[in-house]
PDB file of N, CA and C in Angstrom:
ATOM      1  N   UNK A   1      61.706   1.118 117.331  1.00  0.00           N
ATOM      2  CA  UNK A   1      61.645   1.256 115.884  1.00  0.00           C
ATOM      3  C   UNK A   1      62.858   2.064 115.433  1.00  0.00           C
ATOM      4  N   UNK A   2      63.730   1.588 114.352  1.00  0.00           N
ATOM      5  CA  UNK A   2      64.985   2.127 114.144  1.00  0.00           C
ATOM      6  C   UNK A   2      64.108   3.674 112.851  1.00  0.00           C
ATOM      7  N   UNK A   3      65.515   4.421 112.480  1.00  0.00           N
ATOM      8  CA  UNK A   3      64.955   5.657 112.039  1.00  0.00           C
ATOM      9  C   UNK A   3      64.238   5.545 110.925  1.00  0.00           C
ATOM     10  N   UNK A   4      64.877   4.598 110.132  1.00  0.00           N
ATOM     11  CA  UNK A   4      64.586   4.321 108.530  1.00  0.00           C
ATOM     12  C   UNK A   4      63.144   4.000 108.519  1.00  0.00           C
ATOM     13  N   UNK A   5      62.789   2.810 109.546  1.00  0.00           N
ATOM     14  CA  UNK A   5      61.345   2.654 109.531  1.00  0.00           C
ATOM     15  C   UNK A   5      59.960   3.652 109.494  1.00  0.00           C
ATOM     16  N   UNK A   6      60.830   4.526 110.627  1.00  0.00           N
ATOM     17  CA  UNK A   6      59.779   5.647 110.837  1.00  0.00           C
ATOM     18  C   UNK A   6      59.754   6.322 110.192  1.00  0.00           C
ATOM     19  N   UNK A   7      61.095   6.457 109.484  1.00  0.00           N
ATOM     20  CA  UNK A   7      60.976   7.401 107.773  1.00  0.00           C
ATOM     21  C   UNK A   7      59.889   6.933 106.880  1.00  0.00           C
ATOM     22  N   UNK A   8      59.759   5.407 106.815  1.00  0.00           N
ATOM     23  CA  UNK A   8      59.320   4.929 105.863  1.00  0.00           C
ATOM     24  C   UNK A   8      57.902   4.990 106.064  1.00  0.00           C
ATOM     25  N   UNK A   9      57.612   4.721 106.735  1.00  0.00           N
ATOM     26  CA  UNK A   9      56.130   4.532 107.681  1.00  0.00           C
ATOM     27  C   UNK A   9      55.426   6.053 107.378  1.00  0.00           C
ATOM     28  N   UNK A  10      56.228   7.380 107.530  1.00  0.00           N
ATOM     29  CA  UNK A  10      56.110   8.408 107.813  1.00  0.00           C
ATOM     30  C   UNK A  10      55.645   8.916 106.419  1.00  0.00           C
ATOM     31  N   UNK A  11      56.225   8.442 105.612  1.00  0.00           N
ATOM     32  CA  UNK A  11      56.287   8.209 103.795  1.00  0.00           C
ATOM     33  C   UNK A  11      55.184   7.602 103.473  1.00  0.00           C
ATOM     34  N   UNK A  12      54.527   6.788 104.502  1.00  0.00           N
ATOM     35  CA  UNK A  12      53.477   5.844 103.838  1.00  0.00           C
ATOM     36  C   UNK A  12      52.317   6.682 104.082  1.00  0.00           C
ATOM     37  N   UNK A  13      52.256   6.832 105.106  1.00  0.00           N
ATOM     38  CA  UNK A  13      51.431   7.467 105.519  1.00  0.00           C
ATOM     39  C   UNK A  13      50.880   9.247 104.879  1.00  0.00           C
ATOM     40  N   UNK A  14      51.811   9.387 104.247  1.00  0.00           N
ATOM     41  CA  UNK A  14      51.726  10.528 103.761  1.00  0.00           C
ATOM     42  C   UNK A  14      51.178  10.112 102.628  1.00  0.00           C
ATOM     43  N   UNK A  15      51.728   9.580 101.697  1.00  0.00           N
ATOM     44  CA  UNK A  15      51.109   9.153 100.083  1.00  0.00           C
ATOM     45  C   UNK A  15      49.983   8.398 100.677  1.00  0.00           C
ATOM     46  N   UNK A  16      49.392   7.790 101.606  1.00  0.00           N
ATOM     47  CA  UNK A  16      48.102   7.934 101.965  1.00  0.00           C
ATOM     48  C   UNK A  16      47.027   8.439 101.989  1.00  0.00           C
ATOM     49  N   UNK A  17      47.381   9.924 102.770  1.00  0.00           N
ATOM     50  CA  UNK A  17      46.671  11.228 102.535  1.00  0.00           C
ATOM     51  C   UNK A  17      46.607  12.248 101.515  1.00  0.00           C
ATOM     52  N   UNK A  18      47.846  11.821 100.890  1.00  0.00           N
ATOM     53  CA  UNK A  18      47.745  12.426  99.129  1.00  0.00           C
ATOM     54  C   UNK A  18      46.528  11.445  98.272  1.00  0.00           C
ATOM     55  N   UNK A  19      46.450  10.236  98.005  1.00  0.00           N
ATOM     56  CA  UNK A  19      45.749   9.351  97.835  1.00  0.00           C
ATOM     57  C   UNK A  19      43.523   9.871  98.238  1.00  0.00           C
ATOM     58  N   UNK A  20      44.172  10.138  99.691  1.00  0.00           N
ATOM     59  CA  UNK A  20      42.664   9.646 100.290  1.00  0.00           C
ATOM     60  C   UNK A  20      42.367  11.363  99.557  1.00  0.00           C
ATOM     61  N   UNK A  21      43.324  12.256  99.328  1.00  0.00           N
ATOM     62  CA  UNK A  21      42.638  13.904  99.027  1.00  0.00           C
ATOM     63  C   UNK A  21      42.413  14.127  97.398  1.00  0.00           C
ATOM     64  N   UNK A  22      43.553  13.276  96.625  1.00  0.00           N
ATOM     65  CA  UNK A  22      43.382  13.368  95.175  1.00  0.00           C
ATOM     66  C   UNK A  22      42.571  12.570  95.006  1.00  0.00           C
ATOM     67  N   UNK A  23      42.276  11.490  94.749  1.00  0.00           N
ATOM     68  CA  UNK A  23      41.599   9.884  94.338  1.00  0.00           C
ATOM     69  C   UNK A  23      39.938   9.763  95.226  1.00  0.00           C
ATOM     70  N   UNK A  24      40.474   9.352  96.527  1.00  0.00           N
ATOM     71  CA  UNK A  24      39.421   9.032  97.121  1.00  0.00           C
ATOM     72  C   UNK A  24      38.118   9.919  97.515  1.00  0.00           C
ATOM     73  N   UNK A  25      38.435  11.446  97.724  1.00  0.00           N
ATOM     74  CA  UNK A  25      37.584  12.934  98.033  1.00  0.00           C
ATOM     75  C   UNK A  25      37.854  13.807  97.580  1.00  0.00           C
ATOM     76  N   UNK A  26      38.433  13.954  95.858  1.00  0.00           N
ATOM     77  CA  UNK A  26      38.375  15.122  95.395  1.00  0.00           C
ATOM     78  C   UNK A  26      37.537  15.991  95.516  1.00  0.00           C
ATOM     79  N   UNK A  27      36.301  15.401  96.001  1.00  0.00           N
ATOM     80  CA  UNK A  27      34.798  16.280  95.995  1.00  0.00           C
ATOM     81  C   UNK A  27      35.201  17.152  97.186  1.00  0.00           C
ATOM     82  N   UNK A  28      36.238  17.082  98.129  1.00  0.00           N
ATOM     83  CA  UNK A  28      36.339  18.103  99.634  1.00  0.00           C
ATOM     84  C   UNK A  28      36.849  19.366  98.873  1.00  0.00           C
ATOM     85  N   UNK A  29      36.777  19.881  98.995  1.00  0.00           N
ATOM     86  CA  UNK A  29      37.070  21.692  98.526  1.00  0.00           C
ATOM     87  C   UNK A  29      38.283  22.005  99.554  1.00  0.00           C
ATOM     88  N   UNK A  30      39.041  22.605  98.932  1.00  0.00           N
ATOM     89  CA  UNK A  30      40.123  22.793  99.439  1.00  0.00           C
ATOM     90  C   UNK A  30      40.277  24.156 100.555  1.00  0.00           C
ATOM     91  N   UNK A  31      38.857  24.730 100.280  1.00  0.00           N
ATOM     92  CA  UNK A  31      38.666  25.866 100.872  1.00  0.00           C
ATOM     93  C   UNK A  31      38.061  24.803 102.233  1.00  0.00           C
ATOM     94  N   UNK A  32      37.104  24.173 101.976  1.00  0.00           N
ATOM     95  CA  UNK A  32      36.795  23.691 103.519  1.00  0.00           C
ATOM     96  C   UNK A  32      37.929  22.925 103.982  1.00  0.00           C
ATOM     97  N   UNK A  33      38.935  22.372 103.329  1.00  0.00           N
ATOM     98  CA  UNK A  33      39.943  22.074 104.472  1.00  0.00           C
ATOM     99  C   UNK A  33      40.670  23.365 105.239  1.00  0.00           C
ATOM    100  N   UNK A  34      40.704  24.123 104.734  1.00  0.00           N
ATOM    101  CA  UNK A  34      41.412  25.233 105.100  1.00  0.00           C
ATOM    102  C   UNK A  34      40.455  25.675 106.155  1.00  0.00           C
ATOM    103  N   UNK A  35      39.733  26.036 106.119  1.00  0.00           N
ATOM    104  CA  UNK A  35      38.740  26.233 107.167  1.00  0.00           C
ATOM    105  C   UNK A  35      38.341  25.416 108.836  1.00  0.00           C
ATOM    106  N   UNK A  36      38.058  24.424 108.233  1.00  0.00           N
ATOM    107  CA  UNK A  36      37.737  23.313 109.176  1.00  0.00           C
ATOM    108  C   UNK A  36      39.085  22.877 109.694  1.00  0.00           C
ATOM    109  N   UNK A  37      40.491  22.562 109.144  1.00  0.00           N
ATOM    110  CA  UNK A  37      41.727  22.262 109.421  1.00  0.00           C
ATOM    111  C   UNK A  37      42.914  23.106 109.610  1.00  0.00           C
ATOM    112  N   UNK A  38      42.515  23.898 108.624  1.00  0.00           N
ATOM    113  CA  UNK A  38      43.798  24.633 108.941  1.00  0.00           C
ATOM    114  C   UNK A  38      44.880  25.225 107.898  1.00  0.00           C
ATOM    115  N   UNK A  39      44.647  23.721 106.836  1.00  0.00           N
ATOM    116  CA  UNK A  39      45.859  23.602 105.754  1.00  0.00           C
ATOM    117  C   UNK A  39      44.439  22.613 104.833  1.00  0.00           C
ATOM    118  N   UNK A  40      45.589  22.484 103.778  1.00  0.00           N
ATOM    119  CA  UNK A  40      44.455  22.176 102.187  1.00  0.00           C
ATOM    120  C   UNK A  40      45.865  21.346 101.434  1.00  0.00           C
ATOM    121  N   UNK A  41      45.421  20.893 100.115  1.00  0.00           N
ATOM    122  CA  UNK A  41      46.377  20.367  99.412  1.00  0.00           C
ATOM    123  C   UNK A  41      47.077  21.321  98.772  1.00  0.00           C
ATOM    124  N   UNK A  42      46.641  22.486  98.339  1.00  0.00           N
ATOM    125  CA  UNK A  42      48.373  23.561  98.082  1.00  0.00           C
ATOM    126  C   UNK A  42      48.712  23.666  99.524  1.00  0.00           C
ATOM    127  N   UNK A  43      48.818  23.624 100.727  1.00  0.00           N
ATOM    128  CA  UNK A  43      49.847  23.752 101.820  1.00  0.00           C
ATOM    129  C   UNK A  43      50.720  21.876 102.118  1.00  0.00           C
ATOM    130  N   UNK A  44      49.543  20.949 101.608  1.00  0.00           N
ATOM    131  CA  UNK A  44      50.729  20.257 101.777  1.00  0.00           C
ATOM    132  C   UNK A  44      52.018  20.065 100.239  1.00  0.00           C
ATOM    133  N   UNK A  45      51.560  20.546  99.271  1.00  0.00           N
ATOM    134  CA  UNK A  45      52.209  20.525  98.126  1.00  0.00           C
ATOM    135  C   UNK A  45      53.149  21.860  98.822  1.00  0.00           C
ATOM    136  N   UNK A  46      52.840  23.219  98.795  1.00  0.00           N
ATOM    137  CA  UNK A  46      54.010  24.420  99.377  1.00  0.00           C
ATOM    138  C   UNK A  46      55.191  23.222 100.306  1.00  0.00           C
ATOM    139  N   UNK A  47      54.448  22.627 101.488  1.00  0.00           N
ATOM    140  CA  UNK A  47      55.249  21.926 102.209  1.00  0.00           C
ATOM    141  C   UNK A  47      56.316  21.269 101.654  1.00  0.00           C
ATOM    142  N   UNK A  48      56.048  20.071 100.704  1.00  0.00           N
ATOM    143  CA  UNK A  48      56.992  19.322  99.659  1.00  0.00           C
ATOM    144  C   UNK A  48      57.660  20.190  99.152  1.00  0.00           C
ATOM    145  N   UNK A  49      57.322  21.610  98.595  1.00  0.00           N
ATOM    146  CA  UNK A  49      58.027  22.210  97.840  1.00  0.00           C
ATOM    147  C   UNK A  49      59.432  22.604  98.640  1.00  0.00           C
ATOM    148  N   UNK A  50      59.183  23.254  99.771  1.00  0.00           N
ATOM    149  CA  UNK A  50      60.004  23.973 100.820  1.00  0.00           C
ATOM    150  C   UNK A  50      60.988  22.861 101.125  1.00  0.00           C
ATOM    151  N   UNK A  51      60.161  21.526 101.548  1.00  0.00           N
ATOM    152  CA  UNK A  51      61.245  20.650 102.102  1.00  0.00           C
ATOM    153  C   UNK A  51      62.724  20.296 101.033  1.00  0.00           C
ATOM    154  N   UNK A  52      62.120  20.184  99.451  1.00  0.00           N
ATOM    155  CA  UNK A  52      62.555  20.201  98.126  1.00  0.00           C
ATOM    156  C   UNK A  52      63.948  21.359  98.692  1.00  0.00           C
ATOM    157  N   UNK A  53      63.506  22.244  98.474  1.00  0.00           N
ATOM    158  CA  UNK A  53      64.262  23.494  98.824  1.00  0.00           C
ATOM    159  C   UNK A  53      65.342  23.312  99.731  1.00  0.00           C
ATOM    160  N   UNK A  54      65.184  23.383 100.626  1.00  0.00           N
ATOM    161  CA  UNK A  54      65.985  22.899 102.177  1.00  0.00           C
ATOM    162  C   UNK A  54      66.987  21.637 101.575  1.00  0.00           C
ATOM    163  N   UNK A  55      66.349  21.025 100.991  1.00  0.00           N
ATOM    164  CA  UNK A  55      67.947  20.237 100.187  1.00  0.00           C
ATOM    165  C   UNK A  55      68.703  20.872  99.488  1.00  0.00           C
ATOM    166  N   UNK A  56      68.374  21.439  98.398  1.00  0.00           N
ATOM    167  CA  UNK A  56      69.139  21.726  97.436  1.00  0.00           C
ATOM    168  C   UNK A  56      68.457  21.507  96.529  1.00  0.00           C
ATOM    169  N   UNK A  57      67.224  21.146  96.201  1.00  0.00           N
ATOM    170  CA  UNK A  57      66.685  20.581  95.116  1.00  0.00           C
ATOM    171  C   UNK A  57      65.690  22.225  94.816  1.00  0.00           C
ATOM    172  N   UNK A  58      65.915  22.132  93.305  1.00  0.00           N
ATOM    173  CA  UNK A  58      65.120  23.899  93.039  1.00  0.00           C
ATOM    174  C   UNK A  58      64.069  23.093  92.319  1.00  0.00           C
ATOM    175  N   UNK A  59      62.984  24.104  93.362  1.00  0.00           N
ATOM    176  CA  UNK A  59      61.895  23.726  92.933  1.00  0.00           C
ATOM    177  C   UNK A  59      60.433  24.629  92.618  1.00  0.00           C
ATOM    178  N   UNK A  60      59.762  24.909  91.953  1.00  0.00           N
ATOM    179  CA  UNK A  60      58.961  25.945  92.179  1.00  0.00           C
ATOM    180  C   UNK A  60      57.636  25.751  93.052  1.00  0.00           C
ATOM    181  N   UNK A  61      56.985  26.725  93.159  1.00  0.00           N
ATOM    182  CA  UNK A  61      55.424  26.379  93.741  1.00  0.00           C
ATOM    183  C   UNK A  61      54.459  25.872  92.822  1.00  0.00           C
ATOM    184  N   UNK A  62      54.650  25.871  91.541  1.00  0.00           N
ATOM    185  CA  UNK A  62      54.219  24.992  90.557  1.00  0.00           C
ATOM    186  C   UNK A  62      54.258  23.530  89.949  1.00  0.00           C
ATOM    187  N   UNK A  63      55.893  23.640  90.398  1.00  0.00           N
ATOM    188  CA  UNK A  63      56.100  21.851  90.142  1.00  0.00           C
ATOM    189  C   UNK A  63      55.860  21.576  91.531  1.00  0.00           C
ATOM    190  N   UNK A  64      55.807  22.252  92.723  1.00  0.00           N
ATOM    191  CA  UNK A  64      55.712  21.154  93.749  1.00  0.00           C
ATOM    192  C   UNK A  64      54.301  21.080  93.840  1.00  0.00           C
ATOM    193  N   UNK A  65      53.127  21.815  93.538  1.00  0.00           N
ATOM    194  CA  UNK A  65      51.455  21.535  93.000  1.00  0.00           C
ATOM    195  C   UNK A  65      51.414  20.433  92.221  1.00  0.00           C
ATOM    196  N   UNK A  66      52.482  20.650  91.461  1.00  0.00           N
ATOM    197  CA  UNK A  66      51.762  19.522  89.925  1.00  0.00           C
ATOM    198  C   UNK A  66      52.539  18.218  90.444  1.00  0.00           C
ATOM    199  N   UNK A  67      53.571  18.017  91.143  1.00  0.00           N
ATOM    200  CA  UNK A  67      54.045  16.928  91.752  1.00  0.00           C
ATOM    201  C   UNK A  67      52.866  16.142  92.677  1.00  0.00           C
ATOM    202  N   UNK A  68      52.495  16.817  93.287  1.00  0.00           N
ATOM    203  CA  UNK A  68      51.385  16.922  94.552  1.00  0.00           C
ATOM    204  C   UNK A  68      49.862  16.344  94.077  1.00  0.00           C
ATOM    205  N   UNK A  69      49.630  17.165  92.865  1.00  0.00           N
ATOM    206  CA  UNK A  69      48.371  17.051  92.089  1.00  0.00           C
ATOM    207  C   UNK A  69      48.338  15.633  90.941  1.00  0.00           C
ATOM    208  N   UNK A  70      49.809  15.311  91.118  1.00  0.00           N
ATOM    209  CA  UNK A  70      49.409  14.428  89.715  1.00  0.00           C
ATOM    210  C   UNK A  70      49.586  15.136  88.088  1.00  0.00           C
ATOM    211  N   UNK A  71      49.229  16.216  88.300  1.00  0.00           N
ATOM    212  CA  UNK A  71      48.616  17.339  87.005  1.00  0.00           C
ATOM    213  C   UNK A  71      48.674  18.437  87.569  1.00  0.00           C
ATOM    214  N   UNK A  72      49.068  19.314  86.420  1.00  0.00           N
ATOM    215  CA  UNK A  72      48.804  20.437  86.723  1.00  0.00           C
ATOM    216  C   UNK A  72      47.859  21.536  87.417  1.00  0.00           C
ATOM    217  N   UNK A  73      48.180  22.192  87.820  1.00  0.00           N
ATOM    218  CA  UNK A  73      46.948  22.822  89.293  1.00  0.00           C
ATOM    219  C   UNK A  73      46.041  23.181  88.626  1.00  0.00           C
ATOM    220  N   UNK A  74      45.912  23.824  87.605  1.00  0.00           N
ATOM    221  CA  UNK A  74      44.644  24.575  86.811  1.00  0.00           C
ATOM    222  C   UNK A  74      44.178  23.333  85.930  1.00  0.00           C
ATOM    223  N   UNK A  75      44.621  22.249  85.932  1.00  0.00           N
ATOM    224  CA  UNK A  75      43.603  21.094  85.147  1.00  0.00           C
ATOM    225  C   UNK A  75      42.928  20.673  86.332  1.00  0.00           C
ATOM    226  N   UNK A  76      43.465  20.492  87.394  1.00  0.00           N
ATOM    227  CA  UNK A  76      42.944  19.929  89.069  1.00  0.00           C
ATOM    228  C   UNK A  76      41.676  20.921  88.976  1.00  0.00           C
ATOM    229  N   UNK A  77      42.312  22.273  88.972  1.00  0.00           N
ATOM    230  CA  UNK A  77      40.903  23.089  89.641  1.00  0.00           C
ATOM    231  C   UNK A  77      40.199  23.171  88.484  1.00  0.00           C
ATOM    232  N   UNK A  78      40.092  22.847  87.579  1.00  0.00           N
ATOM    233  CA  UNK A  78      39.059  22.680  86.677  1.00  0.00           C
ATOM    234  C   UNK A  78      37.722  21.839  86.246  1.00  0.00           C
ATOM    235  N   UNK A  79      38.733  20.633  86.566  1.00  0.00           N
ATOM    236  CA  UNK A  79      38.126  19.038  86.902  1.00  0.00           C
ATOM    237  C   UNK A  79      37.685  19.224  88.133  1.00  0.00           C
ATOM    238  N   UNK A  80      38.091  19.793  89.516  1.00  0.00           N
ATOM    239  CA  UNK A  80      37.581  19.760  90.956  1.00  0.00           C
ATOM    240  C   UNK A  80      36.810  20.681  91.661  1.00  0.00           C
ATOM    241  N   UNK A  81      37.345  21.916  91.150  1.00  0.00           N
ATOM    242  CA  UNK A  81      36.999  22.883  92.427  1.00  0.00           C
ATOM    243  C   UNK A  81      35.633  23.859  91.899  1.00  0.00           C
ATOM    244  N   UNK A  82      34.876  24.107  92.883  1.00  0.00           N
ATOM    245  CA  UNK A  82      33.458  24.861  92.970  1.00  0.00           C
ATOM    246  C   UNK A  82      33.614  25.713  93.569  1.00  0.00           C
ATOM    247  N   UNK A  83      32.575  27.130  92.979  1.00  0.00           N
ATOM    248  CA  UNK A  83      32.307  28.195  93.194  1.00  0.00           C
ATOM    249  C   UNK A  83      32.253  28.058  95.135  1.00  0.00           C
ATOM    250  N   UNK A  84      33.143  28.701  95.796  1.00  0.00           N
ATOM    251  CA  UNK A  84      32.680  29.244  97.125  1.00  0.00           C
ATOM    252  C   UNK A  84      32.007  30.515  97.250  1.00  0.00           C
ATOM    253  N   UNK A  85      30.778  30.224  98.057  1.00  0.00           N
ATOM    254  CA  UNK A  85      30.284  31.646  98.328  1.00  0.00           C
ATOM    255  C   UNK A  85      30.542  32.493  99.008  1.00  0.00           C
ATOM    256  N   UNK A  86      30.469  34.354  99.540  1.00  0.00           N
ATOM    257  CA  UNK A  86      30.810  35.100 100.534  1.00  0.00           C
ATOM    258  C   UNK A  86      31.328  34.366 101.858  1.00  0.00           C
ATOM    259  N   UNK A  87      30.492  33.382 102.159  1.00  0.00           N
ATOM    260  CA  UNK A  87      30.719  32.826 103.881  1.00  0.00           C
ATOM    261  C   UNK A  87      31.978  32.644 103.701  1.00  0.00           C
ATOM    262  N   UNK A  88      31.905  31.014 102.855  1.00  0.00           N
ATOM    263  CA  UNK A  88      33.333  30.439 102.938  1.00  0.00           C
ATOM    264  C   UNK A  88      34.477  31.474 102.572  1.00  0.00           C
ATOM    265  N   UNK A  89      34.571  32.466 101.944  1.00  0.00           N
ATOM    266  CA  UNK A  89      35.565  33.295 101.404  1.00  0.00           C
ATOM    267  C   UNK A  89      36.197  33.947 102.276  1.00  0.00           C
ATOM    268  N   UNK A  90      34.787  34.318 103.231  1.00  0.00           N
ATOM    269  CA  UNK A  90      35.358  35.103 104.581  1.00  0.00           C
ATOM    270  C   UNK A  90      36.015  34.031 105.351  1.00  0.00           C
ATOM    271  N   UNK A  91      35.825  32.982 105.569  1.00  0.00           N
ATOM    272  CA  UNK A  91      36.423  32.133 106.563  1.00  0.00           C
ATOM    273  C   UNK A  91      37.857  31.626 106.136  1.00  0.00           C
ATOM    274  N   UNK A  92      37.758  31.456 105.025  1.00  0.00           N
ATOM    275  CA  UNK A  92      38.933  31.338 104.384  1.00  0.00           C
ATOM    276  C   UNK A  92      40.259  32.383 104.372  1.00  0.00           C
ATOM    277  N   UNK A  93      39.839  33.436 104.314  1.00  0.00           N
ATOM    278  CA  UNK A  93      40.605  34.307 104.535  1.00  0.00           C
ATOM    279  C   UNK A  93      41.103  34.668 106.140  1.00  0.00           C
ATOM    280  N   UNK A  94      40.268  34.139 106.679  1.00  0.00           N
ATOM    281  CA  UNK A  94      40.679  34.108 108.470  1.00  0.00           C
ATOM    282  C   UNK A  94      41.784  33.392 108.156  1.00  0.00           C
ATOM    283  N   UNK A  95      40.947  31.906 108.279  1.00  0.00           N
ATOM    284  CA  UNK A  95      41.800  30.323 108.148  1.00  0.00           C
ATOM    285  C   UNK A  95      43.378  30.675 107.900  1.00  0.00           C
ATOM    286  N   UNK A  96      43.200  31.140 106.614  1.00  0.00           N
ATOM    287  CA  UNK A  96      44.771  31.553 105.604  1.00  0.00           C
ATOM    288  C   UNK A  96      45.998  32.560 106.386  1.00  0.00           C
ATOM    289  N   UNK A  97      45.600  33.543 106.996  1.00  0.00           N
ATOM    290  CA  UNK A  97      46.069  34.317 108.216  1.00  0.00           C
ATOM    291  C   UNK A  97      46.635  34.151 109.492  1.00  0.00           C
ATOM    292  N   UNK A  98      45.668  33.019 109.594  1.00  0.00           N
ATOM    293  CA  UNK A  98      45.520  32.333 111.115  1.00  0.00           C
ATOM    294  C   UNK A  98      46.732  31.241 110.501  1.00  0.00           C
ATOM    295  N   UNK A  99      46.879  30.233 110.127  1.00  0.00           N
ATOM    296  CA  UNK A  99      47.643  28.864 109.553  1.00  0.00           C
ATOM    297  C   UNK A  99      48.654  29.114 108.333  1.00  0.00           C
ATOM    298  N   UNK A 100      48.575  30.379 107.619  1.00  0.00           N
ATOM    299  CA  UNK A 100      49.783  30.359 106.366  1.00  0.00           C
ATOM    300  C   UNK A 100      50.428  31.790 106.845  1.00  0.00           C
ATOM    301  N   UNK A 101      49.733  33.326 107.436  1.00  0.00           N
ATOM    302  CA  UNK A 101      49.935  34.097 107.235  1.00  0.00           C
ATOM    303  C   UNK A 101      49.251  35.322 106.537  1.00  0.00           C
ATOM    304  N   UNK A 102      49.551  36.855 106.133  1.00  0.00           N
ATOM    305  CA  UNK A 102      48.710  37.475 105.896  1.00  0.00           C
ATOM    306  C   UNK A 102      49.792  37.482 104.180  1.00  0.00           C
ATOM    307  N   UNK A 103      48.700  37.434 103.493  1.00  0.00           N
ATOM    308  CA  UNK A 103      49.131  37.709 101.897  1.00  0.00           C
ATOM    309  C   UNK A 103      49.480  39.188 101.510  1.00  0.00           C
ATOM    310  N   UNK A 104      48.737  40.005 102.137  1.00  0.00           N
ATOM    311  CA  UNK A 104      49.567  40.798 101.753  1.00  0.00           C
ATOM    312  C   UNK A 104      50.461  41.468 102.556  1.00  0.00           C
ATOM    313  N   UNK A 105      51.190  40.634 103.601  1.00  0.00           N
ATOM    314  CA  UNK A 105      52.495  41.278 104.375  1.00  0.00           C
ATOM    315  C   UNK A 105      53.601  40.827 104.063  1.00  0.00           C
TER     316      UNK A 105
END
């Protein structure tokens, strides 16, 4: 398989999983991906953002959410996201440590 393909393929596959997380299971909480996986849709939107970056292209952590989201992040979490309780909060905060880093270091 020459490079372009696997670029492309690599591309498909991605707006796939943007697809199957915005459209198809908005109902997954972004906290249980983080948990159960590792990463959530703000880490693959941060991701886009960074890669953005690494070109030359200026970009914020906001447009690369709202790129990511379709819409803006606070219309997303408005329309999507539910109260997590103590458990998940604690796990989440592992998760986030463990896979992004500590927030406040």
């Amino acid at each position: 398989m020459d490079a372009q393909t696997k670029l492309e393929l690599e591309a498909a596959a991605f707006r796939r999983l943007q697809q199957h997380l915005m459209q198809d299971r908005p109902d997954v909480q972004n906290i249980d991906l983080m948990n159960l996986a590792g990463f959530c849709r703000n880490c693959l939107s941060r991701w886009y953002q960074e890669a953005a970056n690494e070109r030359g292209i200026e970009m914020s952590k906001e447009e690369g959410r709202e790129v990511f989201y379709g819409m803006p992040y606070d219309q997303w979490r408005a329309q999507n996201q539910t109260e997590a309780g103590p458990e998940k909060q604690a796990a989440f905060e592992k998760a986030f440590k463990e896979n992004v880093g500590d927030p406040n270091g």
